[in-house]
Protein backbone atom coordinates (compact mmCIF):
# COMPACT_ATOMS: atom_id res chain seq x y z
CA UNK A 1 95.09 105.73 105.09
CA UNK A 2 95.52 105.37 101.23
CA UNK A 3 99.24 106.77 99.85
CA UNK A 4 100.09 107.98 96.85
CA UNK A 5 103.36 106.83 95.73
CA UNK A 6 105.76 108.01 92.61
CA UNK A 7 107.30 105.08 90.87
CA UNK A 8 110.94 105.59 89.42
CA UNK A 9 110.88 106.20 86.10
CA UNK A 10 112.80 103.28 84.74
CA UNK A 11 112.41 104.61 80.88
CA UNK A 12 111.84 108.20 79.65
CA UNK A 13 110.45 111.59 81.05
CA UNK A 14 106.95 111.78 82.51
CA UNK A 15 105.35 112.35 78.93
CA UNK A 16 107.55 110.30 76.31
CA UNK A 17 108.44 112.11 73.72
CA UNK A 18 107.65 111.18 70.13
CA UNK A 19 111.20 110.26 68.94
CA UNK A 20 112.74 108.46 66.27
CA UNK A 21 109.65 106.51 64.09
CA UNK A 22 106.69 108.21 65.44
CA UNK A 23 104.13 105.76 64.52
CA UNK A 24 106.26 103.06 65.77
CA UNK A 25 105.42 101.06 68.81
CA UNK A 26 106.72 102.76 72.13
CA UNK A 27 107.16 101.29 75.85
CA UNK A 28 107.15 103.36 79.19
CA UNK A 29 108.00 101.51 82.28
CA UNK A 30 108.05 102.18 85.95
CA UNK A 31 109.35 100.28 88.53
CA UNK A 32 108.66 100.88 92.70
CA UNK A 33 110.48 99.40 95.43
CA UNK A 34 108.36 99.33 98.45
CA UNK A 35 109.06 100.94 101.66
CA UNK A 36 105.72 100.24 103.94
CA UNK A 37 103.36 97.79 104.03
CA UNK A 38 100.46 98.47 100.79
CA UNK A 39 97.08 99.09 102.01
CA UNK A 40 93.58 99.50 100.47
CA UNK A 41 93.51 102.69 97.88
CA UNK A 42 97.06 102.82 97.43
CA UNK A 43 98.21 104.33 93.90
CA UNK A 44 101.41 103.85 92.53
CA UNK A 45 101.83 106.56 89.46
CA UNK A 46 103.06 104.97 86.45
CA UNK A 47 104.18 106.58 83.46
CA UNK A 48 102.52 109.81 81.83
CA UNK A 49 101.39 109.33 78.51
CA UNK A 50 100.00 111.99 76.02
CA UNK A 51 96.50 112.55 75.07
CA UNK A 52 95.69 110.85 72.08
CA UNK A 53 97.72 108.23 72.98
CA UNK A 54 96.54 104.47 72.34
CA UNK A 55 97.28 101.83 74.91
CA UNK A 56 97.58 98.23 73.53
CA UNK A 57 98.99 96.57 76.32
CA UNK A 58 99.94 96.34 80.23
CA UNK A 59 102.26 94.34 81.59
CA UNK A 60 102.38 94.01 85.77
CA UNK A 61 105.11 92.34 87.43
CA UNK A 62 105.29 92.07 91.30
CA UNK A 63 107.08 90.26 94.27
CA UNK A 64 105.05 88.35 97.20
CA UNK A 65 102.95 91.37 98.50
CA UNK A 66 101.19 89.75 100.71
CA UNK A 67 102.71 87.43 103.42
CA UNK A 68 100.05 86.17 105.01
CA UNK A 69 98.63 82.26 105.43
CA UNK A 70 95.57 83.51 103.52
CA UNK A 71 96.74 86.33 101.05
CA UNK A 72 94.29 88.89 99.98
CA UNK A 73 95.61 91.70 97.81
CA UNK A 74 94.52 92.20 94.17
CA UNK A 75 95.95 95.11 92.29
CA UNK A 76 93.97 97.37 88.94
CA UNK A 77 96.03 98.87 86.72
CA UNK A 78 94.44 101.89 84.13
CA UNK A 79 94.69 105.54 84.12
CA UNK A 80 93.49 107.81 86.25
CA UNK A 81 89.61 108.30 85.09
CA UNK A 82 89.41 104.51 85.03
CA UNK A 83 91.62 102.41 87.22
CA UNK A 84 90.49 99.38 86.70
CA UNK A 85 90.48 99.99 82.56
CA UNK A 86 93.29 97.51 81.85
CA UNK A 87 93.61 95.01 85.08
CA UNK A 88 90.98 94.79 87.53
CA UNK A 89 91.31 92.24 90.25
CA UNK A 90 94.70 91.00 89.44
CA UNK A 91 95.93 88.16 92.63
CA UNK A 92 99.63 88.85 90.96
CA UNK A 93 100.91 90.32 94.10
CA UNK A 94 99.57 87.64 96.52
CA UNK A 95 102.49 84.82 95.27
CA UNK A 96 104.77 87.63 92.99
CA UNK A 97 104.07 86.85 89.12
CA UNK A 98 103.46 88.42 86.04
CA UNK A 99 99.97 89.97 85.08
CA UNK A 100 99.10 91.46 81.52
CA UNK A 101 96.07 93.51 80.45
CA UNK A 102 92.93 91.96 78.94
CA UNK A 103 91.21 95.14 77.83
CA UNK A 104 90.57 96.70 74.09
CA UNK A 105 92.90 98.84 72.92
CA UNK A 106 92.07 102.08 74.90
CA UNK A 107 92.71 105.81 73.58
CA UNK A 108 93.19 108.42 76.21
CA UNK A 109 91.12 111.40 76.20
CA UNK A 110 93.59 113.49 78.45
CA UNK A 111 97.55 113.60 79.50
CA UNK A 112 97.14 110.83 81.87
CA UNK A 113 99.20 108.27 84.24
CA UNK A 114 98.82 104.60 83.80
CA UNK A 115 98.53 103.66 87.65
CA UNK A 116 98.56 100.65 89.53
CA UNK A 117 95.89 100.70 92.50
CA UNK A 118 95.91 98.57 95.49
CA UNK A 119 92.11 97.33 94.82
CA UNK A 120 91.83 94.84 98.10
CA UNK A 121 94.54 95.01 101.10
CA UNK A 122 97.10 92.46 101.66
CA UNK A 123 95.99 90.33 104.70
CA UNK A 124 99.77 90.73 105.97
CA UNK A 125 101.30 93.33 103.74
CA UNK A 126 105.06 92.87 102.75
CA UNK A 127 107.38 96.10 103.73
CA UNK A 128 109.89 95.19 101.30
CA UNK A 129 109.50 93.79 97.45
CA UNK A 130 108.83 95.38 94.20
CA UNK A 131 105.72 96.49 91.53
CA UNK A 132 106.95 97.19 87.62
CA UNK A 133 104.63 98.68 85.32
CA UNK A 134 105.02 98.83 81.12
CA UNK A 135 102.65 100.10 79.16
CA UNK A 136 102.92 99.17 75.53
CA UNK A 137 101.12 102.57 73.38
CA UNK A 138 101.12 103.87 70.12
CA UNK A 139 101.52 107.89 70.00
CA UNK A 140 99.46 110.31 69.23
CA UNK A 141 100.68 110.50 65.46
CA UNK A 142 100.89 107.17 64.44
């Protein structure tokens, strides 16, 4: 059964405020230390971000999720109304890597979290390791 999971929030509150240079670039990053094995339809919440925000850029970084001889887990990253809108299909969990987002620039409609979604199952699904999410965004105002 699919689990939704809260990430830590390794930078800011759950809607990053506009501080300092508000047009400037901004970074909010999660990071999620598993507990359980991943399966199929998993969501880990990422950060928040404000409507009107503009997403430039995802950055996915994950241990060996899947332990198996023949790994199959592939992870999508995007916000909630589109999950896949940033990384769709990403293998960066089968071996542990780095992934980053191949999408357009992408302005959110809505308050929104940047999630990661468990898009295929692991074959053998890890209990312990570790997913971190940063999304690179430009606020509202800039």
């Amino acid at each position: 059964m699919a689990t939704t999971y809260k990430a830590a929030r390794a930078h800011g509150p759950a809607v990053p405020p506009g501080v300092g240079d508000g047009q400037a670039l901004k970074a909010a990053s999660v990071v999620f230390d598993l507990g359980a094995a991943l399966v199929v339809n998993d969501v880990i919440e990422g950060p928040t971000l404000q409507r009107g925000s503009t997403v430039l850029d995802v950055i996915l970084v994950a241990t060996d999720l899947d332990t198996g001889g023949s790994p199959a887990i592939a992870l999508d990253v995007g916000p909630t109304s589109n999950p896949d809108a940033f990384i769709d299909g990403s293998t960066v969990g089968q071996a542990g890597g780095v992934a980053r987002g191949a999408s357009a620039p992408v302005t959110l409609t809505g308050n929104e979290p940047i999630n990661v979604t468990v898009a295929t199952g692991p074959a053998t699904g890890a209990t312990t390791g570790k997913i971190s999410l940063t999304v690179l965004f430009l606020p509202p105002n800039s």
